[in-house]
N, C-alpha and C. Protein backbone atom coordinates (compact mmCIF):
# COMPACT_ATOMS: atom_id res chain seq x y z
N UNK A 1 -5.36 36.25 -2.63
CA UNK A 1 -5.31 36.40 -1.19
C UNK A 1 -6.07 37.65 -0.77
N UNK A 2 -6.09 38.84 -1.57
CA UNK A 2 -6.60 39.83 -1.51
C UNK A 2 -8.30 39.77 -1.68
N UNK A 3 -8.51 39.20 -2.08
CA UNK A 3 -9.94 38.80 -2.60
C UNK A 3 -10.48 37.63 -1.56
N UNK A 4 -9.95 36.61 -0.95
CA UNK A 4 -10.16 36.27 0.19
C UNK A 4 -10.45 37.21 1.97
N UNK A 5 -9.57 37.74 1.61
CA UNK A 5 -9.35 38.65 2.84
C UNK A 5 -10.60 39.78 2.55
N UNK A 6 -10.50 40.31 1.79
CA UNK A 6 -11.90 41.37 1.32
C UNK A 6 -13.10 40.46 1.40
N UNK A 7 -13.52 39.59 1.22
CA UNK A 7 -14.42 38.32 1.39
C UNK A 7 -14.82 38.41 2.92
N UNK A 8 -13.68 37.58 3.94
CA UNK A 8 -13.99 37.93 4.90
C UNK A 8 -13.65 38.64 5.70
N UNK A 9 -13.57 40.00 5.29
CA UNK A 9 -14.07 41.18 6.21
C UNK A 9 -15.46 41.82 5.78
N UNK A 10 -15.91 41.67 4.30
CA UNK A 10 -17.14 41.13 3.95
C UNK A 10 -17.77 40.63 5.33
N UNK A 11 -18.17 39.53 5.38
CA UNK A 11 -19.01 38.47 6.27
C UNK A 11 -18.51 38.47 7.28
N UNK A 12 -17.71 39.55 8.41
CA UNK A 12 -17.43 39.95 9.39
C UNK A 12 -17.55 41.19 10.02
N UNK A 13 -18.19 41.97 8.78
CA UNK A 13 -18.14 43.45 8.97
C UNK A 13 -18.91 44.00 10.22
N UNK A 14 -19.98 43.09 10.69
CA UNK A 14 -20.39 43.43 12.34
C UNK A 14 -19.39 43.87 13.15
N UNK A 15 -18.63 42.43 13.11
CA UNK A 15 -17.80 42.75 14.92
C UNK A 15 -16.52 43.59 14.24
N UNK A 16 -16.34 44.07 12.95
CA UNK A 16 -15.48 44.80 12.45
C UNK A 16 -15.66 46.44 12.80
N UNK A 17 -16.97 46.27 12.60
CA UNK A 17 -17.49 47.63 12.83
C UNK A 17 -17.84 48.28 14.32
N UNK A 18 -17.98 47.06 15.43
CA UNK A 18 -17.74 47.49 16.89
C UNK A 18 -16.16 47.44 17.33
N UNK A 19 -15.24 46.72 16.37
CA UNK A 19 -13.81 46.60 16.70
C UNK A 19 -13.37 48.44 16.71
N UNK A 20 -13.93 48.71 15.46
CA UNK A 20 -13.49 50.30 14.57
C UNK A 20 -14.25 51.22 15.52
N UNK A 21 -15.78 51.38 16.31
CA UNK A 21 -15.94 51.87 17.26
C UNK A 21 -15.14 51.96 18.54
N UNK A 22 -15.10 50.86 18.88
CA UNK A 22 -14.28 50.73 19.90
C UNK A 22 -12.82 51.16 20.16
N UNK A 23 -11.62 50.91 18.84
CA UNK A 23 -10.73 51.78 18.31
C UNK A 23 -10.25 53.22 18.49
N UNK A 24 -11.65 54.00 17.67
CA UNK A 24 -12.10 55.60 17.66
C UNK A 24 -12.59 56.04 18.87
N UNK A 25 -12.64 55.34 20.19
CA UNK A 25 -13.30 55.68 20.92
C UNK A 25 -11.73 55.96 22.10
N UNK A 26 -10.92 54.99 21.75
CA UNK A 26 -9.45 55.09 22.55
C UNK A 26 -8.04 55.50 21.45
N UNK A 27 -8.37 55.47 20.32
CA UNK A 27 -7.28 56.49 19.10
C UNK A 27 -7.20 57.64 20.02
N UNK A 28 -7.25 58.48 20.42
CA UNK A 28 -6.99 59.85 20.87
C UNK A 28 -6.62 59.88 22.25
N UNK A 29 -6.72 58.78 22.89
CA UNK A 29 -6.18 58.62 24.35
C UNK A 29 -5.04 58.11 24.59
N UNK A 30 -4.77 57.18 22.98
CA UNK A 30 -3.38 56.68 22.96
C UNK A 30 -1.81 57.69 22.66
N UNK A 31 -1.17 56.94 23.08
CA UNK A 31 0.20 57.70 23.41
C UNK A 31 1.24 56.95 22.25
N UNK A 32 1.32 58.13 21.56
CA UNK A 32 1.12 59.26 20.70
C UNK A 32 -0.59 58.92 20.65
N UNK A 33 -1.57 59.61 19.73
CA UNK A 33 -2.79 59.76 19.57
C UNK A 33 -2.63 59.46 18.23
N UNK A 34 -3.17 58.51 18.12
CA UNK A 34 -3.66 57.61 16.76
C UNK A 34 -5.14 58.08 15.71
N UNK A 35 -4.37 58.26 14.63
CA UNK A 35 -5.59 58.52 13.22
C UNK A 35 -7.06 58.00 14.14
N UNK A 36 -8.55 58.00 13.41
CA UNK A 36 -9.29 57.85 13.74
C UNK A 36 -9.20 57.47 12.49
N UNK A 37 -10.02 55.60 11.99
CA UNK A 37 -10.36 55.06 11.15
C UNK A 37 -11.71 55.24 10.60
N UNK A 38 -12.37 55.31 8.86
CA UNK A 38 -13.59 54.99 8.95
C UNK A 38 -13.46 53.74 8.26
N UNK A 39 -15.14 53.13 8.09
CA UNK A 39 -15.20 51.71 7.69
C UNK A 39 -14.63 51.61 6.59
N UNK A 40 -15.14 52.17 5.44
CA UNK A 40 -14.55 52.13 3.81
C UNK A 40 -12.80 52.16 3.86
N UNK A 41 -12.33 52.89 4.81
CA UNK A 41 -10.56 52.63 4.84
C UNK A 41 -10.25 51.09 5.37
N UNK A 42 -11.38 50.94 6.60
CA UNK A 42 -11.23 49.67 6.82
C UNK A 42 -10.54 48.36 5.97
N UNK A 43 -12.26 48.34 5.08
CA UNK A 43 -12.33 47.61 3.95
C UNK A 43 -11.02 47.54 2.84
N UNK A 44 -10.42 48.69 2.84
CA UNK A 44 -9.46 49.00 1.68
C UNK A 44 -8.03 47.95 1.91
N UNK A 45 -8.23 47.63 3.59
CA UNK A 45 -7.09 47.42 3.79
C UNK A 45 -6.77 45.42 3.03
N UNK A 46 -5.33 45.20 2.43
CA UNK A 46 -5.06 43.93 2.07
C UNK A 46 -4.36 43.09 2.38
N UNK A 47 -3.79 43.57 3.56
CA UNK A 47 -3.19 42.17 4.40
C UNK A 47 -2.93 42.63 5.85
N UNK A 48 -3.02 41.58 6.54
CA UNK A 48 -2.63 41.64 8.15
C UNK A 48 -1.47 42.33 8.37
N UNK A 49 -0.26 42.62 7.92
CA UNK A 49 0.67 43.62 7.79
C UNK A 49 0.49 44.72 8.11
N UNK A 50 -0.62 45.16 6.84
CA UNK A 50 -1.30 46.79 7.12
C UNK A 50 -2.07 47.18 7.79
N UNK A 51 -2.61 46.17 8.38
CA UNK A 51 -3.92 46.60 9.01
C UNK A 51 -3.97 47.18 10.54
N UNK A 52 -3.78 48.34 9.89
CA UNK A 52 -3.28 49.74 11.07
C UNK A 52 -4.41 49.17 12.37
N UNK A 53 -5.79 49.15 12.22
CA UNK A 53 -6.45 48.74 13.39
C UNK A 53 -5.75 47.92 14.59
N UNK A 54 -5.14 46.87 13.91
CA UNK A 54 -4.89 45.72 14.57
C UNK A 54 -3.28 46.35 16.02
N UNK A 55 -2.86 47.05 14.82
CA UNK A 55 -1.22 47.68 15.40
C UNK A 55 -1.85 49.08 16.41
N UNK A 56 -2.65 49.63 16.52
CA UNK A 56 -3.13 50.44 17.38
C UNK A 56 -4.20 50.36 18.36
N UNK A 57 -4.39 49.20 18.23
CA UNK A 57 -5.73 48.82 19.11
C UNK A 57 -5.44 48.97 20.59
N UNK A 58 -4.11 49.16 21.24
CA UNK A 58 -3.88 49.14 22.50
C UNK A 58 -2.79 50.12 22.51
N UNK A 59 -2.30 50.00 24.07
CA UNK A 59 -1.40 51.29 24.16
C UNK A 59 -0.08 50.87 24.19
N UNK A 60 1.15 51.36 23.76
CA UNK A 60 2.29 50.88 23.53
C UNK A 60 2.65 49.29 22.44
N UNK A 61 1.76 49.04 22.07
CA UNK A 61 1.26 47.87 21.39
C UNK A 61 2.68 47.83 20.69
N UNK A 62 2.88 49.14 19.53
CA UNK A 62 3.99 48.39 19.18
C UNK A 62 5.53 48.92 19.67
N UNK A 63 5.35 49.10 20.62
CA UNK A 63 7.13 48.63 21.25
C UNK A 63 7.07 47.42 21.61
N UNK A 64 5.79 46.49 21.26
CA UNK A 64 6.38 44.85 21.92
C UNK A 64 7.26 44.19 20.44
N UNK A 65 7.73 43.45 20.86
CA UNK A 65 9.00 43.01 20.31
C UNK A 65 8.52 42.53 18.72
N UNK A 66 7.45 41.65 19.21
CA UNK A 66 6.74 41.24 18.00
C UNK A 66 5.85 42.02 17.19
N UNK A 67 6.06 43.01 16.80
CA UNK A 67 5.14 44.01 16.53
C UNK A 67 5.95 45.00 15.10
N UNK A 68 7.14 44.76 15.53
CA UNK A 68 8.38 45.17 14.71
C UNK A 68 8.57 44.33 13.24
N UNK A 69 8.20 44.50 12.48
CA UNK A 69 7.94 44.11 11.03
C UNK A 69 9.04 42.90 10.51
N UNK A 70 10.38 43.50 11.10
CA UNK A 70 11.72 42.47 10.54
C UNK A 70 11.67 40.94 11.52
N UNK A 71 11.37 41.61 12.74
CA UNK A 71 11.47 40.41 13.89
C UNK A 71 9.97 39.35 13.34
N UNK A 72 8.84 40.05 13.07
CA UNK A 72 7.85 38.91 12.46
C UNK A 72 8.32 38.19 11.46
N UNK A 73 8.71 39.01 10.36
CA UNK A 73 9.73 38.16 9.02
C UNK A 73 10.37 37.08 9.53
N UNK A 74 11.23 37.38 10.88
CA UNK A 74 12.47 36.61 11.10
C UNK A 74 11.83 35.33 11.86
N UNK A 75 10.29 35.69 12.37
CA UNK A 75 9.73 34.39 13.10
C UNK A 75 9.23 33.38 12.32
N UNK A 76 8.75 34.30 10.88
CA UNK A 76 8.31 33.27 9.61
C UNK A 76 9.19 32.78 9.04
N UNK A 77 9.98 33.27 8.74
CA UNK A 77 11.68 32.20 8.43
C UNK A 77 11.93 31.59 9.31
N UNK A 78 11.91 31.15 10.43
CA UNK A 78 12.72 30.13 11.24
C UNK A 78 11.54 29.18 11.11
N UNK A 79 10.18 29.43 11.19
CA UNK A 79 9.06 28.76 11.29
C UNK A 79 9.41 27.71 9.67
N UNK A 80 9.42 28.74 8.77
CA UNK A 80 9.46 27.99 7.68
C UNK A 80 10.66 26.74 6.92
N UNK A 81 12.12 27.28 8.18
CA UNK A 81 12.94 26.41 8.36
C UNK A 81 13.00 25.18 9.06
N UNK A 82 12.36 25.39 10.15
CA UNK A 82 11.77 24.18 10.69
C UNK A 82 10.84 23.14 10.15
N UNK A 83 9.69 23.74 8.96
CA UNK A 83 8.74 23.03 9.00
C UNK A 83 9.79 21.81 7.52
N UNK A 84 10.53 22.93 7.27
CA UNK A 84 11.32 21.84 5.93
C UNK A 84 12.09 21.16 6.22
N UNK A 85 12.67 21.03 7.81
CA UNK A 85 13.27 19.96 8.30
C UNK A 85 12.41 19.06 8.66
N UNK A 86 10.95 19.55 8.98
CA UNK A 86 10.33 17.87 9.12
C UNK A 86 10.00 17.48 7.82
N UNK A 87 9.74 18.02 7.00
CA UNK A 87 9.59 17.87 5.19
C UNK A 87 10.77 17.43 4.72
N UNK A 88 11.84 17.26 5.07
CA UNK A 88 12.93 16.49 4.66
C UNK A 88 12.63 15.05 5.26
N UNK A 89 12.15 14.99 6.39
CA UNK A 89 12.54 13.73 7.37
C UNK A 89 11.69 13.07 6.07
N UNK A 90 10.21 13.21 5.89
CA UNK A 90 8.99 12.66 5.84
C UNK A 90 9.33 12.26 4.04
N UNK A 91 10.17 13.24 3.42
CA UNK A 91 10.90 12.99 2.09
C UNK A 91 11.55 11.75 2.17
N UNK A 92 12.61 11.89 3.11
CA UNK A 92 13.67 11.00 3.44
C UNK A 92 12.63 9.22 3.43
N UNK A 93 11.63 9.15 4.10
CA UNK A 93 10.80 8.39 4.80
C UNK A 93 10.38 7.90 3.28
N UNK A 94 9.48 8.52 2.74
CA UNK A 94 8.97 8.40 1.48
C UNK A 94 9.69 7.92 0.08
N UNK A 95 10.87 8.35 -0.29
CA UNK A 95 11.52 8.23 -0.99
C UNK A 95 12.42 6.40 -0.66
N UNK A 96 12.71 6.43 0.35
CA UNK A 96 13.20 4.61 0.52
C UNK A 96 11.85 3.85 0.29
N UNK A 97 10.57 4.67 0.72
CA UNK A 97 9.55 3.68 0.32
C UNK A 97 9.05 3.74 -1.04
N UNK A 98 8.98 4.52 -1.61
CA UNK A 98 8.97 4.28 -3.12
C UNK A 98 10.16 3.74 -4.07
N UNK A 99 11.36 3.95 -3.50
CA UNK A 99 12.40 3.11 -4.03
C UNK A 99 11.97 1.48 -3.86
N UNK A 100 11.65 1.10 -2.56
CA UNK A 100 11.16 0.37 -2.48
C UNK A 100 10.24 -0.83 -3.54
N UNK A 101 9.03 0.17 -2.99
CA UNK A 101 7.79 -0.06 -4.44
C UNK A 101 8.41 -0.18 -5.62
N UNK A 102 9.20 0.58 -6.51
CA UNK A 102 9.66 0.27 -7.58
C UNK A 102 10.61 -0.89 -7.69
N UNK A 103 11.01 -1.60 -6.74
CA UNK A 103 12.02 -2.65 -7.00
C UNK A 103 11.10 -3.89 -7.09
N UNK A 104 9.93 -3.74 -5.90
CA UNK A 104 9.11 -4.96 -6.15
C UNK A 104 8.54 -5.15 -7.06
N UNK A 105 7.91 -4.05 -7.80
CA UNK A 105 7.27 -4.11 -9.31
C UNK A 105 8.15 -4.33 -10.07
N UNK A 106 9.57 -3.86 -10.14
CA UNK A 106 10.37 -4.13 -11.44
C UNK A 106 10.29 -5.78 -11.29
N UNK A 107 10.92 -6.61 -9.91
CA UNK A 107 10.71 -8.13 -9.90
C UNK A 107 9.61 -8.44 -10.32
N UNK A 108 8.53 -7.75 -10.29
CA UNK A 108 6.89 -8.50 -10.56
C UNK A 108 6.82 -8.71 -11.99
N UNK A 109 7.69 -7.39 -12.77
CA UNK A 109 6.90 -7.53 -13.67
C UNK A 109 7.97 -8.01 -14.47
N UNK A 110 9.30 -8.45 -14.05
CA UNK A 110 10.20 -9.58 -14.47
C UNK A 110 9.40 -10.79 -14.65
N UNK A 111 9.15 -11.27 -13.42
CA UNK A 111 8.85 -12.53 -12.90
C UNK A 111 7.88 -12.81 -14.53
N UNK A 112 6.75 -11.92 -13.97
CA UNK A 112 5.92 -12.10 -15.48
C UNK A 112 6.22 -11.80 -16.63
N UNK A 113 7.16 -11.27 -17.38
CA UNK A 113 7.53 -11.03 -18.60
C UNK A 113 7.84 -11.98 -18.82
N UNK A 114 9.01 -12.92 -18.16
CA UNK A 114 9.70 -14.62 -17.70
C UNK A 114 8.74 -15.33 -18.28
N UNK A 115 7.67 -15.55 -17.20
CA UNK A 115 6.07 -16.48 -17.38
C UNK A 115 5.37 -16.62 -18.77
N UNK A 116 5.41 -14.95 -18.94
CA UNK A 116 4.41 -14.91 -20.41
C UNK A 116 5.33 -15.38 -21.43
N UNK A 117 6.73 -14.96 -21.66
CA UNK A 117 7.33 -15.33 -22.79
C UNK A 117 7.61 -16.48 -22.71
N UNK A 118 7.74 -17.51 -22.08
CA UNK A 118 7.77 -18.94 -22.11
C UNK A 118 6.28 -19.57 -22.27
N UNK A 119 5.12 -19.08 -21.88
CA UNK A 119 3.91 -19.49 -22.83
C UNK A 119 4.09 -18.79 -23.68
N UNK A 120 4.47 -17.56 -24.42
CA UNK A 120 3.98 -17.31 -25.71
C UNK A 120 4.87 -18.47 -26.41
N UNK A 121 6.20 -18.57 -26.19
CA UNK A 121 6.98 -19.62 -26.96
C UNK A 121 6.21 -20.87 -27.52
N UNK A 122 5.84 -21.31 -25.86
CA UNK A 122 4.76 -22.40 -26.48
C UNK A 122 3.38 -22.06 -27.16
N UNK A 123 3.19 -21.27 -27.49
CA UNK A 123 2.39 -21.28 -28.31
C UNK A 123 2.48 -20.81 -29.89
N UNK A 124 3.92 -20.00 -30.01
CA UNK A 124 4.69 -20.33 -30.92
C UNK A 124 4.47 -22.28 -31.71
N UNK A 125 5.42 -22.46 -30.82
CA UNK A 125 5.38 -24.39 -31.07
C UNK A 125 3.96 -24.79 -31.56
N UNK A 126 3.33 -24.55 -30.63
CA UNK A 126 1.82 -24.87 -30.71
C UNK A 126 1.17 -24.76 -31.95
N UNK A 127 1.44 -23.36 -32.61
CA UNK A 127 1.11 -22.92 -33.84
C UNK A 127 1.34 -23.69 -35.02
N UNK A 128 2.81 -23.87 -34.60
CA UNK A 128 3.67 -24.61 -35.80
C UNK A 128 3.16 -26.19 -36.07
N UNK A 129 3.12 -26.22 -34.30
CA UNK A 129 2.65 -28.34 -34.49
C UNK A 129 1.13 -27.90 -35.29
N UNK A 130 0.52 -27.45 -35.10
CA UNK A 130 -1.16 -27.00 -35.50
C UNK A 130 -0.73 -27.62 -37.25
N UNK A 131 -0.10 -26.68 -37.53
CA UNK A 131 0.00 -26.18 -38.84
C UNK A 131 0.71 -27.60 -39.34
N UNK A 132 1.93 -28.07 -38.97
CA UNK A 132 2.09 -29.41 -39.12
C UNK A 132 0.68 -30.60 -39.16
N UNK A 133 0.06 -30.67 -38.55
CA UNK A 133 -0.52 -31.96 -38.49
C UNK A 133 -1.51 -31.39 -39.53
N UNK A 134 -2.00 -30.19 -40.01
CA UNK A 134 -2.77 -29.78 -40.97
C UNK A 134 -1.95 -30.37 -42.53
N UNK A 135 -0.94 -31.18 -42.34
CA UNK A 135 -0.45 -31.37 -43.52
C UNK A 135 -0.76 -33.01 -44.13
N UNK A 136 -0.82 -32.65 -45.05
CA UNK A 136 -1.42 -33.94 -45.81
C UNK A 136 -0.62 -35.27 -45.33
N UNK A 137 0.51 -35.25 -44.60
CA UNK A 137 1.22 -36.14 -44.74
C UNK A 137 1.37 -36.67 -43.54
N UNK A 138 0.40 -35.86 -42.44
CA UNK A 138 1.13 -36.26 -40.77
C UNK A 138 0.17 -37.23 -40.47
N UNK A 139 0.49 -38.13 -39.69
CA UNK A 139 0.14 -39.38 -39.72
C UNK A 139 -0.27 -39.30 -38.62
N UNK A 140 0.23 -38.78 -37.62
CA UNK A 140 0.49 -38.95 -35.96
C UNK A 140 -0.81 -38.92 -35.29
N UNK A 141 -0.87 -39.17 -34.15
CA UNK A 141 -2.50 -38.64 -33.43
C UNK A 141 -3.15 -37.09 -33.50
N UNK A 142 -4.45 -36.83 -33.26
CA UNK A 142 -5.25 -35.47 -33.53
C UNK A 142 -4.14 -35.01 -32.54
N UNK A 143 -4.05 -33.50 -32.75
CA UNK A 143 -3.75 -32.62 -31.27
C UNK A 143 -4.41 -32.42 -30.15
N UNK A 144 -5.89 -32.44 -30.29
CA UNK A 144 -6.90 -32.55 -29.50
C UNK A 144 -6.20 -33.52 -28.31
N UNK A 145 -6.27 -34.24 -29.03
CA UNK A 145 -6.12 -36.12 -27.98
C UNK A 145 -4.73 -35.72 -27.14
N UNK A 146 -3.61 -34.74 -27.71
CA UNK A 146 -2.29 -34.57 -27.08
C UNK A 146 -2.74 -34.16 -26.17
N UNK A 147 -4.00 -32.59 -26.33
CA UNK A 147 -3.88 -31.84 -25.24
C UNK A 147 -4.51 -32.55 -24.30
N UNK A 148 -5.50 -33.76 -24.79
CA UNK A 148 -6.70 -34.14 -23.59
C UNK A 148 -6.00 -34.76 -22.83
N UNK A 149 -4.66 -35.86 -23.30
CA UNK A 149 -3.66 -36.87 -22.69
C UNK A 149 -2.87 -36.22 -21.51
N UNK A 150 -2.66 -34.42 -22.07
CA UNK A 150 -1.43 -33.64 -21.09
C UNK A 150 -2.39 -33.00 -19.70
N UNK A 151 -3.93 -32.95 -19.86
CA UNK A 151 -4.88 -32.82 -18.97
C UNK A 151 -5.02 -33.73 -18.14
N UNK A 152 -5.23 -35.45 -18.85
CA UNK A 152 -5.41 -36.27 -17.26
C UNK A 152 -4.10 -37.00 -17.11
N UNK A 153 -2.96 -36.38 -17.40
CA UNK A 153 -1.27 -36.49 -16.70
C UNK A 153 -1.80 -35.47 -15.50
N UNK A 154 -2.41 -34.16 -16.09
CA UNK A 154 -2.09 -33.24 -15.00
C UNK A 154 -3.17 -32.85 -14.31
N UNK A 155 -3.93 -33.91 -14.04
CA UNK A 155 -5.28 -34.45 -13.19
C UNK A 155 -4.89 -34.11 -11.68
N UNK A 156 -4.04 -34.91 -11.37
CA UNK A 156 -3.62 -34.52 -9.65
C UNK A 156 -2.82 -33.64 -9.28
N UNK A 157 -2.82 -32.68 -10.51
CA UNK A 157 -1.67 -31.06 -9.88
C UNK A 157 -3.05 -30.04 -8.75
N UNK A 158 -2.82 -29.37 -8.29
CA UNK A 158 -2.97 -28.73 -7.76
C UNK A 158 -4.13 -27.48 -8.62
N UNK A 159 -5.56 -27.61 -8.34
CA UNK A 159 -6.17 -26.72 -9.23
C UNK A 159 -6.00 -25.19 -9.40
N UNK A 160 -5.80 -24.55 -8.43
CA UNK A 160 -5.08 -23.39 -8.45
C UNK A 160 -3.94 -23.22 -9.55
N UNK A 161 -2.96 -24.42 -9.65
CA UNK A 161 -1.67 -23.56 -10.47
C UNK A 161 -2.52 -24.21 -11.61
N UNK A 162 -3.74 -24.74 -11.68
CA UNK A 162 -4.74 -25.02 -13.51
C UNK A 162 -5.06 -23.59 -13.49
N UNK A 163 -5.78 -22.68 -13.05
CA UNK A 163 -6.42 -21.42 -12.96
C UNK A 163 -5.62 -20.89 -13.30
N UNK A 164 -4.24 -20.56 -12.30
CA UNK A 164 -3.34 -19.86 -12.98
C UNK A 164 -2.41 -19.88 -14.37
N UNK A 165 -2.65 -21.21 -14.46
CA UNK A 165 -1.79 -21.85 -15.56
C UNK A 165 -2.89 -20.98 -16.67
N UNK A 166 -4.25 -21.50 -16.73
CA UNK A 166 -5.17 -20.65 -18.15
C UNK A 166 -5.30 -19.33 -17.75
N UNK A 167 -5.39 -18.99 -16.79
CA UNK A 167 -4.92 -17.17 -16.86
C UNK A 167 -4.04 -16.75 -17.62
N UNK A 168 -2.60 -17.18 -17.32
CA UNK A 168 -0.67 -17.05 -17.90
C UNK A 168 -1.35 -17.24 -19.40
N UNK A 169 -1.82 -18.47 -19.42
CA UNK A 169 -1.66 -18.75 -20.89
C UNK A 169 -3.06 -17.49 -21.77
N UNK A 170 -3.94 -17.66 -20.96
CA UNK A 170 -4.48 -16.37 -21.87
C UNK A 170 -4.01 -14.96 -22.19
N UNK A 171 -3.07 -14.82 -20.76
CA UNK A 171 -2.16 -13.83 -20.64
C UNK A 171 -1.14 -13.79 -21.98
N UNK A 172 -0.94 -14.65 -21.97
CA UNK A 172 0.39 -14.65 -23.13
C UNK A 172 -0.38 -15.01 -24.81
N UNK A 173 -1.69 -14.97 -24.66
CA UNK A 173 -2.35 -15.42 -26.06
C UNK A 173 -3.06 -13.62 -26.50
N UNK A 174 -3.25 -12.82 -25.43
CA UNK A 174 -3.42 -11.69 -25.64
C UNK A 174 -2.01 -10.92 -25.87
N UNK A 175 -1.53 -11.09 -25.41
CA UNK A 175 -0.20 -10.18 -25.80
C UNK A 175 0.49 -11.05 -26.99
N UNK A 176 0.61 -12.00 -27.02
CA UNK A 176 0.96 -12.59 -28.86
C UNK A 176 0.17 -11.93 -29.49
N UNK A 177 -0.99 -11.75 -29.71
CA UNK A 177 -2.28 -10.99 -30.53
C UNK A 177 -1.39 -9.61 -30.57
N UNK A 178 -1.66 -9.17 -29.22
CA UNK A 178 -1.06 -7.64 -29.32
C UNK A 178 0.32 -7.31 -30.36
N UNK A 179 1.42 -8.48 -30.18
CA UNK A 179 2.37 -7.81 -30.73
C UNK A 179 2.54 -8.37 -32.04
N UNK A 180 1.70 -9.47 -32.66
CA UNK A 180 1.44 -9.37 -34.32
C UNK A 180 0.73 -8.17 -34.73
N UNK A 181 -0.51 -7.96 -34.20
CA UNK A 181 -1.55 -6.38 -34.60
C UNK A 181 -0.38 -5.85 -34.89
N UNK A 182 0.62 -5.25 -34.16
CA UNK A 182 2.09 -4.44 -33.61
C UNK A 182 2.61 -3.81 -34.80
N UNK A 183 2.99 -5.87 -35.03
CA UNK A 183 4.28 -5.64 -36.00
C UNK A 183 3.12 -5.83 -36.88
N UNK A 184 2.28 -5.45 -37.60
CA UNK A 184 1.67 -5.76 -38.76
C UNK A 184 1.08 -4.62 -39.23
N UNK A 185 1.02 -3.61 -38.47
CA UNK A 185 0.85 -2.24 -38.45
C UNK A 185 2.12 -1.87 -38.98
């Protein structure tokens, strides 16, 4: 903060330096008669608190009420009490809405845990029938022909829940992958 403030009185030092004229020119007329500032004390100074210029720049300046060090304190505390009652509201506000958010995602990602583990199941099955008809002894039709038969049954569904249907199911053919890698590690 100190290094800010030295910054700009830096890149202000013009009208700083007609402020400090102007100052030295009524310091000695004021009642009591006030120090005479030079620039380099100026500069020294590190916060608005101290900065004697500011508190002597006029006459009686500080018998005004606000000028009194405890009563400014006491205006930044009420200021700062107030601003955390609207910081509560906007908490208050925020917090049901992220409670919120988290309930719809926990359902979302129910809903889909639901979805995927009933395709991975079937593809569990899937695996197994695979591996069955790979046996010397199964007689039955290719699998091919099952799946092509369960395609024009499901000719007049709705192409959207087909899209979604091979999404889910790729969905659930990547995460079977994932959790053999898993357990095989």
């Amino acid at each position: 903060m100190r290094k800010h403030i030295s910054k700009a009185i830096a890149r202000r030092s013009g009208a700083i330096q007609t402020a400090l004229e102007q100052y030295n020119t009524l310091a000695p007329i004021q009642v009591p008669p006030r120090p005479t500032l030079d620039y380099m004390e100026v500069i020294r100074y590190a916060s608005l608190g101290e900065f004697a210029l500011l508190k002597y720049s006029r006459r009686d300046i500080l018998a005004k009420p606000w000028a009194v060090p405890e009563n400014r304190e006491m205006a930044a505390k009420f200021f700062k009490v107030l601003r955390s009652h609207e910081e509560l509201t906007h908490l208050n506000i925020e917090t049901s809405r992220l409670s919120a958010w988290v309930d719809f995602e926990e359902k979302e990602i129910l809903s889909a845990y639901d979805t995927l583990n009933a395709h991975r199941l079937n593809n569990v099955h899937r695996a197994h029938l695979h591996c069955t008809s790979q046996l010397s002894g199964y007689t039955g039709p290719p699998l091919f022909a099952l799946l092509e038969r369960e395609e024009t049954d499901d000719e007049g569904d709705d192409e959207d829940e087909d899209e979604g249907s091979n999404e889910l199911l790729d969905e659930a053919s990547r995460l079977e992958d994932t959790i053999s890698h898993i357990v095989l590690q």
